[in-house]
PDB file of N, CA and C in Angstrom:
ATOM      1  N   UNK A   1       0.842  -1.178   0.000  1.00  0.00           N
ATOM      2  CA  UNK A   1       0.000   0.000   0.000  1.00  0.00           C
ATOM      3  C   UNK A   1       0.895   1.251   0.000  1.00  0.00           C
ATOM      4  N   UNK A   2       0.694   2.258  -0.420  1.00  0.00           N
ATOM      5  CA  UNK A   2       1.413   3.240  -0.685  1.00  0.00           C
ATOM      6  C   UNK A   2       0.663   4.579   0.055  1.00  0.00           C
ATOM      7  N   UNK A   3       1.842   5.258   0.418  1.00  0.00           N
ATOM      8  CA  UNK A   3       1.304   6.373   1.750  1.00  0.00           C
ATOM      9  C   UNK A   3       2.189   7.746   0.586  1.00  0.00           C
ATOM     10  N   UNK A   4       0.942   8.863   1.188  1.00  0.00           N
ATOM     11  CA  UNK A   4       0.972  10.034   0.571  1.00  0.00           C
ATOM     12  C   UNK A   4       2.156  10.531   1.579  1.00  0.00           C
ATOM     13  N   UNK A   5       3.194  10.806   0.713  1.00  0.00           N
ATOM     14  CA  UNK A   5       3.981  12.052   1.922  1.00  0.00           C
ATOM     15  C   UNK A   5       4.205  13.069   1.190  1.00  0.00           C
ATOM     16  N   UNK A   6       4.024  14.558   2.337  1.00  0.00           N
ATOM     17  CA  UNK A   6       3.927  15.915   1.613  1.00  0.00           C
ATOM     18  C   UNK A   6       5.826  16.447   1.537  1.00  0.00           C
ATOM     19  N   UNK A   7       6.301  16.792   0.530  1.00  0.00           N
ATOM     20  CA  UNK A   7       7.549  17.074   0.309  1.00  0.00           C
ATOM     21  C   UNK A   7       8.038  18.517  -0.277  1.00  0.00           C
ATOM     22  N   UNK A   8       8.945  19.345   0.343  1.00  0.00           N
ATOM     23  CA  UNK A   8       9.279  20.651  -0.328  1.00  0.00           C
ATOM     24  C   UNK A   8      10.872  20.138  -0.761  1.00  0.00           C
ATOM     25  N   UNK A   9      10.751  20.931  -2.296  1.00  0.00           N
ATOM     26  CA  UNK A   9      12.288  20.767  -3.063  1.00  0.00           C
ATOM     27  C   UNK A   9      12.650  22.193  -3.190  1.00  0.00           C
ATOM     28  N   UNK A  10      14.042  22.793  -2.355  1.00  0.00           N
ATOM     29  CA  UNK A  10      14.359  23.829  -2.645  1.00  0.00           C
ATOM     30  C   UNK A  10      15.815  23.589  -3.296  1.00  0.00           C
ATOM     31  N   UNK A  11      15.949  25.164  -4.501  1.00  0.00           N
ATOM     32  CA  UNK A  11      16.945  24.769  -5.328  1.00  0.00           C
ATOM     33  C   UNK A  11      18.133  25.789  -4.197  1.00  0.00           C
ATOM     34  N   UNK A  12      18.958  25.047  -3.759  1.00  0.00           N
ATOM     35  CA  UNK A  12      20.776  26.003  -2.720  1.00  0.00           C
ATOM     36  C   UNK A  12      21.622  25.901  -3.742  1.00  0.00           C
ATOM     37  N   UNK A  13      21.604  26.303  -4.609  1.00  0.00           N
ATOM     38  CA  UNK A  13      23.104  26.345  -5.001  1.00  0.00           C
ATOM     39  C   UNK A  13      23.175  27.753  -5.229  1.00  0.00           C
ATOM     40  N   UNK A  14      22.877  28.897  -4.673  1.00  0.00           N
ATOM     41  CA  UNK A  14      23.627  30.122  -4.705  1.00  0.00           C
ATOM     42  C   UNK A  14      22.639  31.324  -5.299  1.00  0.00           C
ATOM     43  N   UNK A  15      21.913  30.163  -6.649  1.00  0.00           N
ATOM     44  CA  UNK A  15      20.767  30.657  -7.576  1.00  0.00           C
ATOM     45  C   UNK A  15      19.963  32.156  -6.861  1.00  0.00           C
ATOM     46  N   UNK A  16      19.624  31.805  -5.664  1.00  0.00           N
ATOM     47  CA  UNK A  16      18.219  32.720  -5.236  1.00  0.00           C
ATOM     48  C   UNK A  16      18.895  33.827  -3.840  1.00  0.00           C
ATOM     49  N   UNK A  17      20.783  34.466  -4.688  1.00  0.00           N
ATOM     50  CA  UNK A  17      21.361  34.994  -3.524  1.00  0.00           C
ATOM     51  C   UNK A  17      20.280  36.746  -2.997  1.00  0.00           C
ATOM     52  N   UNK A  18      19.982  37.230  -4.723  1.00  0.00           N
ATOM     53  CA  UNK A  18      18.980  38.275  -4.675  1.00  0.00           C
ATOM     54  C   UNK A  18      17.426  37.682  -4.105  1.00  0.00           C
ATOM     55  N   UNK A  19      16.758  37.034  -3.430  1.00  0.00           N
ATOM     56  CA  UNK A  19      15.898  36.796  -2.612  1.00  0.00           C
ATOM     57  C   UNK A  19      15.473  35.953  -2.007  1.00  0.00           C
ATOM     58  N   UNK A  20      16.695  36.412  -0.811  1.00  0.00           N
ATOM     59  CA  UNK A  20      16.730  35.195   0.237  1.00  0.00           C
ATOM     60  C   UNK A  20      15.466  36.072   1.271  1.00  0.00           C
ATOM     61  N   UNK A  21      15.045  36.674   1.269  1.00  0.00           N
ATOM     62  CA  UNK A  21      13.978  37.247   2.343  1.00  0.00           C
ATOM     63  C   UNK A  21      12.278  36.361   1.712  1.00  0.00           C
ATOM     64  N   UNK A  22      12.594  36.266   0.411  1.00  0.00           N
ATOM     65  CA  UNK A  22      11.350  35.829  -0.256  1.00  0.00           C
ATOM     66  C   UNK A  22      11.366  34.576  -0.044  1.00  0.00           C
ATOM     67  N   UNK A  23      12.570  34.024  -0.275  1.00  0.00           N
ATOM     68  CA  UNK A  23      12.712  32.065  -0.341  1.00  0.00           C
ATOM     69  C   UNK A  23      12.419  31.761   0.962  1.00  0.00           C
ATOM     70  N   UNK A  24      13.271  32.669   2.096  1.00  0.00           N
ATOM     71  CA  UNK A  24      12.875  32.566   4.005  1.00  0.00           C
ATOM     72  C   UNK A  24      11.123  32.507   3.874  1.00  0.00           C
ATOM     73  N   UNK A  25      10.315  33.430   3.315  1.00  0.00           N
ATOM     74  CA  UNK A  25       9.025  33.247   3.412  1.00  0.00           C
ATOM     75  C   UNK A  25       8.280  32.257   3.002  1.00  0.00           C
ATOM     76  N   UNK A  26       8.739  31.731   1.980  1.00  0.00           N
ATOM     77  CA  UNK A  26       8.129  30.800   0.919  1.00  0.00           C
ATOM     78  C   UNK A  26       8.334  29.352   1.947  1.00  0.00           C
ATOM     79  N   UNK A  27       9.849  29.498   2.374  1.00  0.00           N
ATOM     80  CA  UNK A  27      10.127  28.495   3.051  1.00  0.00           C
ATOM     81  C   UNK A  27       9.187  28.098   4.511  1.00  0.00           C
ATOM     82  N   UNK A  28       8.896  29.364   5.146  1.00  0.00           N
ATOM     83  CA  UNK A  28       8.468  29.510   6.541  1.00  0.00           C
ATOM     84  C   UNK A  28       6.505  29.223   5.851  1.00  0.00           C
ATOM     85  N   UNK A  29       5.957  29.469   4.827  1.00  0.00           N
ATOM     86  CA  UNK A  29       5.009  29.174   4.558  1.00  0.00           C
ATOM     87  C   UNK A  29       4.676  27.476   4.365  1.00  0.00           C
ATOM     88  N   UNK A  30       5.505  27.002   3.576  1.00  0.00           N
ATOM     89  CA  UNK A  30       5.812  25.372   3.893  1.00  0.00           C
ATOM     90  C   UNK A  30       5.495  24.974   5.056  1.00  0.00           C
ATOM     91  N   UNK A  31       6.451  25.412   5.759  1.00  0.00           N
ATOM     92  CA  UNK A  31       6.275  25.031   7.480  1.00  0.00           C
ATOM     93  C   UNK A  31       5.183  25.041   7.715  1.00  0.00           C
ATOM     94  N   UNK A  32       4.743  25.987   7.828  1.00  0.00           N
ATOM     95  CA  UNK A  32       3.492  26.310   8.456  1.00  0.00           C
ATOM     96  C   UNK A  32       2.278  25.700   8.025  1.00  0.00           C
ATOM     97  N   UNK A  33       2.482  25.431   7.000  1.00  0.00           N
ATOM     98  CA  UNK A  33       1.212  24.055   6.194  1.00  0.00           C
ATOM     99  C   UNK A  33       1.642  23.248   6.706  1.00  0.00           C
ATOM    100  N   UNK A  34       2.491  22.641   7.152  1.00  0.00           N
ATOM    101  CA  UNK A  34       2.770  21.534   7.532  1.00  0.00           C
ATOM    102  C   UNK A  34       2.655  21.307   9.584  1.00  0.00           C
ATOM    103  N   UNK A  35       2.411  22.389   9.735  1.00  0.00           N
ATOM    104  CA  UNK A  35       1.791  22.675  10.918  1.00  0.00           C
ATOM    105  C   UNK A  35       3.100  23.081  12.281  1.00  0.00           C
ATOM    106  N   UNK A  36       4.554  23.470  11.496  1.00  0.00           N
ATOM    107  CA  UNK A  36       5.431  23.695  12.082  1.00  0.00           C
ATOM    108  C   UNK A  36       5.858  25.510  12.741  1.00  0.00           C
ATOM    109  N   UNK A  37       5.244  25.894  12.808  1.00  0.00           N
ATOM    110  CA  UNK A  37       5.583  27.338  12.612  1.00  0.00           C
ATOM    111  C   UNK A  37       6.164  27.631  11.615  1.00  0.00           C
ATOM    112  N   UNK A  38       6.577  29.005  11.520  1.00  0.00           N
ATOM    113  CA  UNK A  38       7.815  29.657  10.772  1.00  0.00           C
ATOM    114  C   UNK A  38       9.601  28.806  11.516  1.00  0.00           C
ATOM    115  N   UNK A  39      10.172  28.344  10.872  1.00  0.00           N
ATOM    116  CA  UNK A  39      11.435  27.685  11.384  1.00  0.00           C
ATOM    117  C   UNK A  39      12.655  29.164  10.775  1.00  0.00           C
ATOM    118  N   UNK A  40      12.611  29.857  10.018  1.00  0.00           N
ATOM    119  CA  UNK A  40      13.545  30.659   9.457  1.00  0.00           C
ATOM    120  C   UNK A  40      13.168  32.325   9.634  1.00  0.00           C
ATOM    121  N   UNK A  41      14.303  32.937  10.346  1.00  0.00           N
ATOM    122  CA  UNK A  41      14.147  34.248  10.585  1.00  0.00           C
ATOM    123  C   UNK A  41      15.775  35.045   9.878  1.00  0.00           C
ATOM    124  N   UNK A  42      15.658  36.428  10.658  1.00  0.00           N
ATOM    125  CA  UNK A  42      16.503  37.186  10.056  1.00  0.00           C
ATOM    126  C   UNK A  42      17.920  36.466  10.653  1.00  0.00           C
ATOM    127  N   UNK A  43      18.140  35.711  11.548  1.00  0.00           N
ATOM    128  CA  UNK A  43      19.200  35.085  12.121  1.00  0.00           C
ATOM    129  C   UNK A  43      19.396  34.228  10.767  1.00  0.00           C
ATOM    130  N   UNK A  44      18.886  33.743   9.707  1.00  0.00           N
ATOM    131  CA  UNK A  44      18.694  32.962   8.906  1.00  0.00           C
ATOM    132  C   UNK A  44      19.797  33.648   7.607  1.00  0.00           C
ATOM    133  N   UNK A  45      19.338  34.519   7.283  1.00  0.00           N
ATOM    134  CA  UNK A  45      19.710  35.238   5.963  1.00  0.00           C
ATOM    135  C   UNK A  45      20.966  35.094   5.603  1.00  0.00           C
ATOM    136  N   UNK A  46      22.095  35.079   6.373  1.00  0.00           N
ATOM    137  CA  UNK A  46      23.694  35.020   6.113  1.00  0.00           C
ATOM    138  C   UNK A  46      23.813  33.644   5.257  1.00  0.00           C
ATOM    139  N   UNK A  47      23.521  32.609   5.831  1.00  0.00           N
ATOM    140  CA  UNK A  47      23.058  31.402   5.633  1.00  0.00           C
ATOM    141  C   UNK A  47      22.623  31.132   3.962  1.00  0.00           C
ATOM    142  N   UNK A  48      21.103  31.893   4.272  1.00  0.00           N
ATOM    143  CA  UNK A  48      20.363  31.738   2.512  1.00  0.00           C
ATOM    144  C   UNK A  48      21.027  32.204   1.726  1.00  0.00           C
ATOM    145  N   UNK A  49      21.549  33.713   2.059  1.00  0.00           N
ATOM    146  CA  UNK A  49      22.478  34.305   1.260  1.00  0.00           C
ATOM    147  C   UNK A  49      23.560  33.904   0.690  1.00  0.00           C
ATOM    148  N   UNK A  50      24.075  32.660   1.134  1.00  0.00           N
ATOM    149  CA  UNK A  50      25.264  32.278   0.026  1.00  0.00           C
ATOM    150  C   UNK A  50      24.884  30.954   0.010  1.00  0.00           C
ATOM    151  N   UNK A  51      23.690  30.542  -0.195  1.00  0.00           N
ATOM    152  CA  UNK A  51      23.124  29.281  -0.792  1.00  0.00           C
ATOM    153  C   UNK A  51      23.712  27.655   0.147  1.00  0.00           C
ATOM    154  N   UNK A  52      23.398  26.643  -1.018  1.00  0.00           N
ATOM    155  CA  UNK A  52      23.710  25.475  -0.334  1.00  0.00           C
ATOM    156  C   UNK A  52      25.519  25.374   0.126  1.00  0.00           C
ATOM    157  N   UNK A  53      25.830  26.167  -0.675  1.00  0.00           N
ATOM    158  CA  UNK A  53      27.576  25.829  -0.389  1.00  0.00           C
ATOM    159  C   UNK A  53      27.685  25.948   1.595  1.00  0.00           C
ATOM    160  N   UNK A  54      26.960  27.399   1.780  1.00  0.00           N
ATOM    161  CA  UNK A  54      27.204  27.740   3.491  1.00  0.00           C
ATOM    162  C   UNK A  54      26.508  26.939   4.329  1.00  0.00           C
ATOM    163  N   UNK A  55      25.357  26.018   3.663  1.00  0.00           N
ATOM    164  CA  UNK A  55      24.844  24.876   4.233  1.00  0.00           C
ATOM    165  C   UNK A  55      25.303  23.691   4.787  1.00  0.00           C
TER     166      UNK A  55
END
C-alpha cells in the first residue's frame, strides 16, 4: 500500500542569492502548512544568502 507524503524541493546552489527574504518566506510558509511554525528568521539570511555551499 502506498502512503501520501507531503515534500518541499528547494533549489541552494547560490541561484536565489537576490531573494533570500522571499525564499525565508516561501520556506516559513511550507512550514506552516505543515503545521510547524515559521522555522527561518533574520538570524537565517547570512546562511540563505550564500546558498547550499554555506549549508
Amino acid at each position: 500500500m502506498l502512503q501520501e507524503k507531503r515534500t518541499g524541493d528547494f533549489d541552494l546552489d547560490g541561484t536565489l542569492v537576490n531573494i533570500s527574504a522571499n525564499f525565508m518566506a516561501a520556506a516559513n510558509a511550507f512550514f506552516r502548512s505543515l503545521g510547524h511554525g515559521d522555522m527561518l528568521g533574520a538570524d537565517n539570511t547570512p546562511t540563505v544568502f550564500h546558498g547550499g555551499e554555506s549549508m
